[in-house]
PDB file of N, CA and C in Angstrom:
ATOM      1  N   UNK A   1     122.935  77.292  20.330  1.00  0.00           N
ATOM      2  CA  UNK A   1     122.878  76.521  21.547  1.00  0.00           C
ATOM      3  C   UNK A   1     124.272  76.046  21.931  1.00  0.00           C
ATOM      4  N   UNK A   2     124.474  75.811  23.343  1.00  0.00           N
ATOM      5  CA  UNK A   2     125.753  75.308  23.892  1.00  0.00           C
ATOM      6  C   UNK A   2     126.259  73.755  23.606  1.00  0.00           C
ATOM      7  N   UNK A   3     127.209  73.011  23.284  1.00  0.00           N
ATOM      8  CA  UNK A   3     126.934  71.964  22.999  1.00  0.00           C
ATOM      9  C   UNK A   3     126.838  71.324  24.560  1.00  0.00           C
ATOM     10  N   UNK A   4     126.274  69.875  24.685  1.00  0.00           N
ATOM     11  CA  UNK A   4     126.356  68.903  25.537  1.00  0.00           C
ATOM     12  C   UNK A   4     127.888  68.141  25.794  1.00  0.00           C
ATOM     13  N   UNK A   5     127.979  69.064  27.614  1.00  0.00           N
ATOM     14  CA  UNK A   5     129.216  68.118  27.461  1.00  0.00           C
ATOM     15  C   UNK A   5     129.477  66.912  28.804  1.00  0.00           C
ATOM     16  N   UNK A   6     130.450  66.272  28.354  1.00  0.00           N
ATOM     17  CA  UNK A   6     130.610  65.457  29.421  1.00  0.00           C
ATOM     18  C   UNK A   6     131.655  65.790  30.639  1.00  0.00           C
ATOM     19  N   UNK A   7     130.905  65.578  31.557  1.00  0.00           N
ATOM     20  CA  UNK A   7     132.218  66.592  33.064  1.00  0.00           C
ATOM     21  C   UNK A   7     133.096  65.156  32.988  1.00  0.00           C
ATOM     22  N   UNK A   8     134.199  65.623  32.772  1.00  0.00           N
ATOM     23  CA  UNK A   8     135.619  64.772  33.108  1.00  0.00           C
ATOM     24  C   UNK A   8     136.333  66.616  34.179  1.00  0.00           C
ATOM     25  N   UNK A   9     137.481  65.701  35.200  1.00  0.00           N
ATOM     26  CA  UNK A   9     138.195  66.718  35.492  1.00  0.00           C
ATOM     27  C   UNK A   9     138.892  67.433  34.803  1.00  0.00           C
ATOM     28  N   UNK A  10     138.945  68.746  34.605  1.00  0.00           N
ATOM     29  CA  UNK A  10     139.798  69.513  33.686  1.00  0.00           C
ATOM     30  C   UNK A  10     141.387  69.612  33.834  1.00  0.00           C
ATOM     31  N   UNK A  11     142.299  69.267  32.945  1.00  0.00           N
ATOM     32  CA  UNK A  11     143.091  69.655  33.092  1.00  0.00           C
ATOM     33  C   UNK A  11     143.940  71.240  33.403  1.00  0.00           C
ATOM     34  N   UNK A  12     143.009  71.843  32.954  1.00  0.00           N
ATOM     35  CA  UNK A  12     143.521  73.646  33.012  1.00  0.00           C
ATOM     36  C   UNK A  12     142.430  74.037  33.864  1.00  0.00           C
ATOM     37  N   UNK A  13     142.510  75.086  34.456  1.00  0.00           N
ATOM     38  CA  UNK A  13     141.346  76.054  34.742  1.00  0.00           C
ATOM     39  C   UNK A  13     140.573  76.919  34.024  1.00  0.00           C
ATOM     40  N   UNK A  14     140.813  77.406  32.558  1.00  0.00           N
ATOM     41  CA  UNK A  14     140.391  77.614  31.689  1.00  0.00           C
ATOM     42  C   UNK A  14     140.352  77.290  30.444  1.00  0.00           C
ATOM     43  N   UNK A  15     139.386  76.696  29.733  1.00  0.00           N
ATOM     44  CA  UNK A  15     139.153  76.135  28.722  1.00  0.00           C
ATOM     45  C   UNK A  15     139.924  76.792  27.729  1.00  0.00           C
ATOM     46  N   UNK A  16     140.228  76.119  26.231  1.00  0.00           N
ATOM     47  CA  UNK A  16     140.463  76.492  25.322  1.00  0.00           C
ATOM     48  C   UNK A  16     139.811  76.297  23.985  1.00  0.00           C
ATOM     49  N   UNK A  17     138.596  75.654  23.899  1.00  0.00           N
ATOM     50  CA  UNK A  17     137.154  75.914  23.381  1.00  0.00           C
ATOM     51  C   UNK A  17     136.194  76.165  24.012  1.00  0.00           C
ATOM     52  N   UNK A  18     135.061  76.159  23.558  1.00  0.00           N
ATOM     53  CA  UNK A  18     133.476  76.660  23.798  1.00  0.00           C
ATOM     54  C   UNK A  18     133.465  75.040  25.453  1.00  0.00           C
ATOM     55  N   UNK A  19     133.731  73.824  24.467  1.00  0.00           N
ATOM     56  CA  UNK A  19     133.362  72.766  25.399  1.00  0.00           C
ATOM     57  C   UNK A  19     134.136  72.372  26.597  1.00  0.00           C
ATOM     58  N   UNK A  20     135.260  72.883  26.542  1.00  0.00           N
ATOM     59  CA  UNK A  20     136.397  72.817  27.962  1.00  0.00           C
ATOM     60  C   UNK A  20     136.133  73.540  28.592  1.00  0.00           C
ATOM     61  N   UNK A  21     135.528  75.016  27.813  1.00  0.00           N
ATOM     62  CA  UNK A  21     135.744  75.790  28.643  1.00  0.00           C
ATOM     63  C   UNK A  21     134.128  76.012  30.295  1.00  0.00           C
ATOM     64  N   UNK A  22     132.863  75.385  28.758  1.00  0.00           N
ATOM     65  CA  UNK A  22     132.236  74.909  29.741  1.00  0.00           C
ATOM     66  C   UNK A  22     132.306  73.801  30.448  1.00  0.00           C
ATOM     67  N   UNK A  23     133.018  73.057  30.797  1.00  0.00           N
ATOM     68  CA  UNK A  23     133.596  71.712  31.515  1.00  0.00           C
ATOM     69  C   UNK A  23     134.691  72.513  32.615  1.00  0.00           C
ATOM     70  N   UNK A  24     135.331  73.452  32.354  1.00  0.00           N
ATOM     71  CA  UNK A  24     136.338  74.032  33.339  1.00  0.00           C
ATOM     72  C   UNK A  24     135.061  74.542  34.520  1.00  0.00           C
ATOM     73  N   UNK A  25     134.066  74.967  33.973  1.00  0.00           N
ATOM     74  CA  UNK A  25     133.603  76.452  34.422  1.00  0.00           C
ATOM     75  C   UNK A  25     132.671  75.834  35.584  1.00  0.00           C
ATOM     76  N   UNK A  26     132.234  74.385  34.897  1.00  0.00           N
ATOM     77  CA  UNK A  26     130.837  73.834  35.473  1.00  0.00           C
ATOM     78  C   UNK A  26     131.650  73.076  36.823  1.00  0.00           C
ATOM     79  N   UNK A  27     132.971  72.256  36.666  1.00  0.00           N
ATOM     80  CA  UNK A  27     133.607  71.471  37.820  1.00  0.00           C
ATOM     81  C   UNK A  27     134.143  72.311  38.446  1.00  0.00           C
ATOM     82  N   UNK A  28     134.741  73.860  38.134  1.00  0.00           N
ATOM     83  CA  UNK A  28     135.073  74.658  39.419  1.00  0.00           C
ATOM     84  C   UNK A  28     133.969  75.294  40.327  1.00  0.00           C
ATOM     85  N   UNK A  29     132.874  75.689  39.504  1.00  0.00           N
ATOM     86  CA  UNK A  29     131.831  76.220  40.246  1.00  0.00           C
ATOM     87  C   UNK A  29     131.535  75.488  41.127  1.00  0.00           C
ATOM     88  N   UNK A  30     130.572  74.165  40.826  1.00  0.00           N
ATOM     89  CA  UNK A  30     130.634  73.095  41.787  1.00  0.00           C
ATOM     90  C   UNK A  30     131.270  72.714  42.540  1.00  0.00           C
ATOM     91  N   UNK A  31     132.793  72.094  42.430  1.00  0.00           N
ATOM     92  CA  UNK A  31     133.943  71.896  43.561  1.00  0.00           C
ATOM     93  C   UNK A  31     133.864  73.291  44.238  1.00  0.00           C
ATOM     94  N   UNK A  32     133.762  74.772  44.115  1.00  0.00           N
ATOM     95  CA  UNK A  32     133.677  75.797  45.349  1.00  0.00           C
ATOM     96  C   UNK A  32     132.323  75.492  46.309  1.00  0.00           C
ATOM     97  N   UNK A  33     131.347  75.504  45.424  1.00  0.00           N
ATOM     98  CA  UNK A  33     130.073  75.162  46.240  1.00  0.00           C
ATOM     99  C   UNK A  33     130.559  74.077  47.205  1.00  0.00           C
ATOM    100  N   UNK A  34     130.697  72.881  46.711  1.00  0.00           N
ATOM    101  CA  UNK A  34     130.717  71.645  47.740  1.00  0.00           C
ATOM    102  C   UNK A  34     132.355  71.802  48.804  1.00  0.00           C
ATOM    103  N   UNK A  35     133.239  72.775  48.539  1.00  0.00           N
ATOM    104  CA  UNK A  35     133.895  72.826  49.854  1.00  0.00           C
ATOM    105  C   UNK A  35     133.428  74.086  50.214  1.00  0.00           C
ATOM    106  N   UNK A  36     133.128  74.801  50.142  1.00  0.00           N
ATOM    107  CA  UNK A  36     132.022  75.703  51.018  1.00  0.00           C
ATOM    108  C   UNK A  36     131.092  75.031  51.610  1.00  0.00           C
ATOM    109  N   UNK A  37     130.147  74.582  51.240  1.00  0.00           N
ATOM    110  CA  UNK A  37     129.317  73.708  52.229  1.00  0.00           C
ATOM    111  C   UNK A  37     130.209  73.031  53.109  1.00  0.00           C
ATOM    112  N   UNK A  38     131.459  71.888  52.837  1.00  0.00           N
ATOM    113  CA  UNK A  38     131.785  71.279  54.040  1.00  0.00           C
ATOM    114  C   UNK A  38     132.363  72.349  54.881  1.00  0.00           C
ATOM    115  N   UNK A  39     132.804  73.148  54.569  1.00  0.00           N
ATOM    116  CA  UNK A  39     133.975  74.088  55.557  1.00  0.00           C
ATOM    117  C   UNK A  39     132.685  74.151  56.751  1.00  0.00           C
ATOM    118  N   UNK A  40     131.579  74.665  55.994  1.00  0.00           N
ATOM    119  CA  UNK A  40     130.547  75.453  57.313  1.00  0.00           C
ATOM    120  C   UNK A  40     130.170  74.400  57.635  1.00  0.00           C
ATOM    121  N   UNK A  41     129.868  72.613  57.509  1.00  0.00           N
ATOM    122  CA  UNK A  41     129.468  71.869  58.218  1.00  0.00           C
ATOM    123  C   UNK A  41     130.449  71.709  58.784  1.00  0.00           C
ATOM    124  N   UNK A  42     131.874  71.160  58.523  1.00  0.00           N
ATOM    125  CA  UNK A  42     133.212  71.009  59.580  1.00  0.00           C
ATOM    126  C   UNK A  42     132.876  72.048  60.753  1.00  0.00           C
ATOM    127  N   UNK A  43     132.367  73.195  60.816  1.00  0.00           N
ATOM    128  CA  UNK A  43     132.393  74.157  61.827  1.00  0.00           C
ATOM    129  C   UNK A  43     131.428  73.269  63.216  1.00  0.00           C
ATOM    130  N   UNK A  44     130.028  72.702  62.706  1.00  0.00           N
ATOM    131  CA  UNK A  44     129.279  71.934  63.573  1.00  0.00           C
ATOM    132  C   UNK A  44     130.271  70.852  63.572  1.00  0.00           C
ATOM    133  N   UNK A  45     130.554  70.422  62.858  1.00  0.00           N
ATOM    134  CA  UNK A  45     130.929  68.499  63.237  1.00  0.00           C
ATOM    135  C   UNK A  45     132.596  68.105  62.626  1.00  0.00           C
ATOM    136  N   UNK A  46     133.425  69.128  63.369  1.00  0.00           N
ATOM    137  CA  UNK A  46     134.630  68.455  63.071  1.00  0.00           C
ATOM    138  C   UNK A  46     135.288  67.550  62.546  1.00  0.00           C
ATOM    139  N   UNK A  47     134.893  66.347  63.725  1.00  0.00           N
ATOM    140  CA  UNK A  47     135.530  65.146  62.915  1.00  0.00           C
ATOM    141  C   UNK A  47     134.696  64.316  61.955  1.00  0.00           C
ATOM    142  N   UNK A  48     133.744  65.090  61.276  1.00  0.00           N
ATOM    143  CA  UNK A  48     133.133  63.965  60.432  1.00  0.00           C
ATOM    144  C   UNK A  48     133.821  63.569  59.071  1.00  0.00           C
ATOM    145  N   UNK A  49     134.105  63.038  58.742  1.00  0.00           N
ATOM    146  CA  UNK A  49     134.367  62.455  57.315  1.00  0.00           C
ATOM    147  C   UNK A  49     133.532  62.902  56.367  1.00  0.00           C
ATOM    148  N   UNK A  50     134.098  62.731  55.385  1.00  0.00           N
ATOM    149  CA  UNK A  50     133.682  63.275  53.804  1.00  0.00           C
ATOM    150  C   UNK A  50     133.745  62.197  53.242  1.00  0.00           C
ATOM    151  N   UNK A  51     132.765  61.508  52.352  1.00  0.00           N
ATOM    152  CA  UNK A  51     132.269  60.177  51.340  1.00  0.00           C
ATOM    153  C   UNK A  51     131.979  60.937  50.149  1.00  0.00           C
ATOM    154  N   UNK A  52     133.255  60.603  49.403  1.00  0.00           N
ATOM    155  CA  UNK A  52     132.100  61.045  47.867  1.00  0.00           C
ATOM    156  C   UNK A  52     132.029  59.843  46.881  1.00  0.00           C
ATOM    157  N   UNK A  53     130.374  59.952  46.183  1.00  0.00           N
ATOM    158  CA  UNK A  53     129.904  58.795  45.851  1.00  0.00           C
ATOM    159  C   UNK A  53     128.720  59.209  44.594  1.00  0.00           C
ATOM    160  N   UNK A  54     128.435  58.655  43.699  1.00  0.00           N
ATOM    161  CA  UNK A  54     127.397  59.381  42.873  1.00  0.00           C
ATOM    162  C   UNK A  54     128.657  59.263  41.172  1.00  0.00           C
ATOM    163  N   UNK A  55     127.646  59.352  40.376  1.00  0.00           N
ATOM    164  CA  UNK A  55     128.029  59.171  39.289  1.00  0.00           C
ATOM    165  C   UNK A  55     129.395  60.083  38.774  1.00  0.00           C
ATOM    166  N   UNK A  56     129.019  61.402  39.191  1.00  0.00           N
ATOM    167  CA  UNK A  56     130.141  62.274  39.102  1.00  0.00           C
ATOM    168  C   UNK A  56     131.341  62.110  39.902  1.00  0.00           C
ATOM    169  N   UNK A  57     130.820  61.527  41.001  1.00  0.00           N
ATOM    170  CA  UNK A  57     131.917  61.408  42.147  1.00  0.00           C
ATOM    171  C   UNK A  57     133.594  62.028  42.118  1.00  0.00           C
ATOM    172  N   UNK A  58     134.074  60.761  40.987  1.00  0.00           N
ATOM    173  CA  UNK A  58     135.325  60.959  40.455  1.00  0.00           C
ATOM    174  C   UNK A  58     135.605  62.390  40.446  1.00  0.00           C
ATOM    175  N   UNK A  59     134.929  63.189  39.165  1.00  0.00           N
ATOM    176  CA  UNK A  59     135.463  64.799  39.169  1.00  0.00           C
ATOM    177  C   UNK A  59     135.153  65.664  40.536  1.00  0.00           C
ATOM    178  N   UNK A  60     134.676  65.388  41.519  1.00  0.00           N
ATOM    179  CA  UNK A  60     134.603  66.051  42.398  1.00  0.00           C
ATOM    180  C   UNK A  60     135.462  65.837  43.474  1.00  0.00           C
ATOM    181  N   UNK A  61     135.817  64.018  43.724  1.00  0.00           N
ATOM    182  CA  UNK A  61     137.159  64.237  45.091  1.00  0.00           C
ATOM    183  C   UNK A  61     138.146  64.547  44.782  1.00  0.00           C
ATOM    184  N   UNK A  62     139.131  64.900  43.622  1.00  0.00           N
ATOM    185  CA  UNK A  62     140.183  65.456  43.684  1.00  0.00           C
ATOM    186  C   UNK A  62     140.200  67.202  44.710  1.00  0.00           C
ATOM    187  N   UNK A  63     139.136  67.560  44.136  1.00  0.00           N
ATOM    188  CA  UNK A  63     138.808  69.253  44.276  1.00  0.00           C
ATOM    189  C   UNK A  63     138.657  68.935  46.329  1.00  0.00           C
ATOM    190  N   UNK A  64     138.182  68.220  46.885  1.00  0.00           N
ATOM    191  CA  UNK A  64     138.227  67.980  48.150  1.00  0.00           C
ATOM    192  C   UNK A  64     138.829  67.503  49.133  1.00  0.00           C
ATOM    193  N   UNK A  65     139.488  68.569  49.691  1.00  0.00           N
ATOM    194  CA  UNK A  65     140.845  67.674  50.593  1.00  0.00           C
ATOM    195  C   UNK A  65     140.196  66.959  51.297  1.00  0.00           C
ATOM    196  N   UNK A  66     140.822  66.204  51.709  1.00  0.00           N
ATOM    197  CA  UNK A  66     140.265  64.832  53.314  1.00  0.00           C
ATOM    198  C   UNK A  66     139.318  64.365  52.889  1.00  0.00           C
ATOM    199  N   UNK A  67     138.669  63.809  51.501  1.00  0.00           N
ATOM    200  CA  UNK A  67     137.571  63.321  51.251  1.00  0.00           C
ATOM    201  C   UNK A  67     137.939  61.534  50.725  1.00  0.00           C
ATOM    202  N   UNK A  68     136.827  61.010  50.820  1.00  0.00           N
ATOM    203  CA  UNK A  68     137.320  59.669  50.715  1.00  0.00           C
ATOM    204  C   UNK A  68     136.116  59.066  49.031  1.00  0.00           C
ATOM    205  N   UNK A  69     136.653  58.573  48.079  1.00  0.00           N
ATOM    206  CA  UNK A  69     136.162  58.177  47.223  1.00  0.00           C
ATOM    207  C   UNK A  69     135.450  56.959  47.596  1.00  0.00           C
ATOM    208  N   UNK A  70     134.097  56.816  47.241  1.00  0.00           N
ATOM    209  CA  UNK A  70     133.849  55.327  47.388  1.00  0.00           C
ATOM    210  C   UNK A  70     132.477  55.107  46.391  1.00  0.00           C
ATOM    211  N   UNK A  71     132.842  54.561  45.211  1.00  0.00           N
ATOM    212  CA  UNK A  71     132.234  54.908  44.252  1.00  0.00           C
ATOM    213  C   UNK A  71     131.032  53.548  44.236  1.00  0.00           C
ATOM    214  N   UNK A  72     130.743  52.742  45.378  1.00  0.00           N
ATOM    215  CA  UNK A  72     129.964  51.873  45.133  1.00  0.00           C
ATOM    216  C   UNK A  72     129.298  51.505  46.746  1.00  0.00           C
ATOM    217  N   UNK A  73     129.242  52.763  47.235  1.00  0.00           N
ATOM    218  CA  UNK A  73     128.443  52.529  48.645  1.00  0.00           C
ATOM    219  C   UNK A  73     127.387  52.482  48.970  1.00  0.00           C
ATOM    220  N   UNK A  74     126.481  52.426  48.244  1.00  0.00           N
ATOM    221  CA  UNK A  74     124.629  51.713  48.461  1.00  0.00           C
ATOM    222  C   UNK A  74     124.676  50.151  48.279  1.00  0.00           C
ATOM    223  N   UNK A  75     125.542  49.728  47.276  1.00  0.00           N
ATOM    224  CA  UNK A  75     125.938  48.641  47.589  1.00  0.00           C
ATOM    225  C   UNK A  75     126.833  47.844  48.575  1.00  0.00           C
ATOM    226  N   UNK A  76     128.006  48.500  49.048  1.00  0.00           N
ATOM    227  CA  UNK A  76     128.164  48.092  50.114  1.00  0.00           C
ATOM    228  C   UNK A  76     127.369  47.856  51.527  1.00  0.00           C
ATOM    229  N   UNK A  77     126.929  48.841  51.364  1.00  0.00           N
ATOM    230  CA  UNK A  77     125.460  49.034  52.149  1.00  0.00           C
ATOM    231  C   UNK A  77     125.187  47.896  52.638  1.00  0.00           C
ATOM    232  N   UNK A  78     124.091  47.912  51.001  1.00  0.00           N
ATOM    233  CA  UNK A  78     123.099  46.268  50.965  1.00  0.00           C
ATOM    234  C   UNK A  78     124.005  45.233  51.101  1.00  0.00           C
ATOM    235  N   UNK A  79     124.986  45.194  51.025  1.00  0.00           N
ATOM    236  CA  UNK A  79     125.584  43.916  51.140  1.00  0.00           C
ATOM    237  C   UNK A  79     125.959  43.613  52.397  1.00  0.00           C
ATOM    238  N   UNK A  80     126.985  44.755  53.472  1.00  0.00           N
ATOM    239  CA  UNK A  80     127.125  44.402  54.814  1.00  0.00           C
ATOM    240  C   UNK A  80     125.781  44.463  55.493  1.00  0.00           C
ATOM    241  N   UNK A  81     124.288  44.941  55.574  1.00  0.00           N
ATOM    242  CA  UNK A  81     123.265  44.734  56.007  1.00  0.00           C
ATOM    243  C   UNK A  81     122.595  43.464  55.817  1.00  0.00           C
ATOM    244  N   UNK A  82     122.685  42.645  54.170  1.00  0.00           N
ATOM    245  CA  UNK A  82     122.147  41.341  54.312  1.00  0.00           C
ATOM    246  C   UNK A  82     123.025  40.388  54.693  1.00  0.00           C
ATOM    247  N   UNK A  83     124.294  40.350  55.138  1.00  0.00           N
ATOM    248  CA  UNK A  83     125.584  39.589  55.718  1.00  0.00           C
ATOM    249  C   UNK A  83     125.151  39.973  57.065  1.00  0.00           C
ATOM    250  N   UNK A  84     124.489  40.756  57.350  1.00  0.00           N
ATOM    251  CA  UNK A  84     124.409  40.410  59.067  1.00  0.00           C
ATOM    252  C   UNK A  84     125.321  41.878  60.148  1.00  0.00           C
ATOM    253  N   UNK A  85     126.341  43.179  58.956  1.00  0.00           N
ATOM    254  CA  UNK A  85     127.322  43.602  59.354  1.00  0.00           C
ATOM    255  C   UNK A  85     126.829  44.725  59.379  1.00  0.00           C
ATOM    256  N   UNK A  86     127.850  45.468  59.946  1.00  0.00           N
ATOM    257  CA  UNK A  86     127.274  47.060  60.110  1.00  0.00           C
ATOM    258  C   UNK A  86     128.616  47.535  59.461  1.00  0.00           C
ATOM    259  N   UNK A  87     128.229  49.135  59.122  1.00  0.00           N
ATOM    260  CA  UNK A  87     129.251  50.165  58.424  1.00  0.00           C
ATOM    261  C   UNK A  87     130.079  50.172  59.149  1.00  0.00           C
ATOM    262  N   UNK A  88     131.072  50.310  58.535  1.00  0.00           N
ATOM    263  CA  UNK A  88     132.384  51.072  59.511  1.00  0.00           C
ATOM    264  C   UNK A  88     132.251  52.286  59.528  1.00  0.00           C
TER     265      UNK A  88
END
């Protein structure tokens, strides 16, 4: 069996064990998927912004140009909604 690993960003693009190398393999695959998806949504909606947010978050906005980290926005959320405020 493969061991269990934890996604941190990789320093190399290819691993130099079994566990980097699945950690290289799993954050590049993914980072292509998710700027492929935005490229073809940028095509509908130009100027929209990019939020990345979610547990992984971190290893994924480096891999995304023009993307904005915001690693605690359901809470911001709830908080400018029970203050009375709206999103920016």
């Amino acid at each position: 069996l493969l061991p269990e690993v934890v996604l941190n960003t990789p320093a190399e693009m290819l691993g130099n064990d079994t566990s980097s190398a699945i950690q290289a393999g799993v954050i590049h695959l993914f980072a292509d998927a998710l700027r492929g998806a935005i490229t073809d949504y940028r095509q509908s909606s130009p100027q929209a912004q990019i939020l990345i947010t979610g547990g992984d978050a971190e290893c994924w906005q480096p891999s995304i140009p023009g993307s904005f980290y915001q690693p605690h926005l359901l809470l911001r959320g709830f908080y400018l909604w029970i203050q009375g405020g709206v999103l920016p």
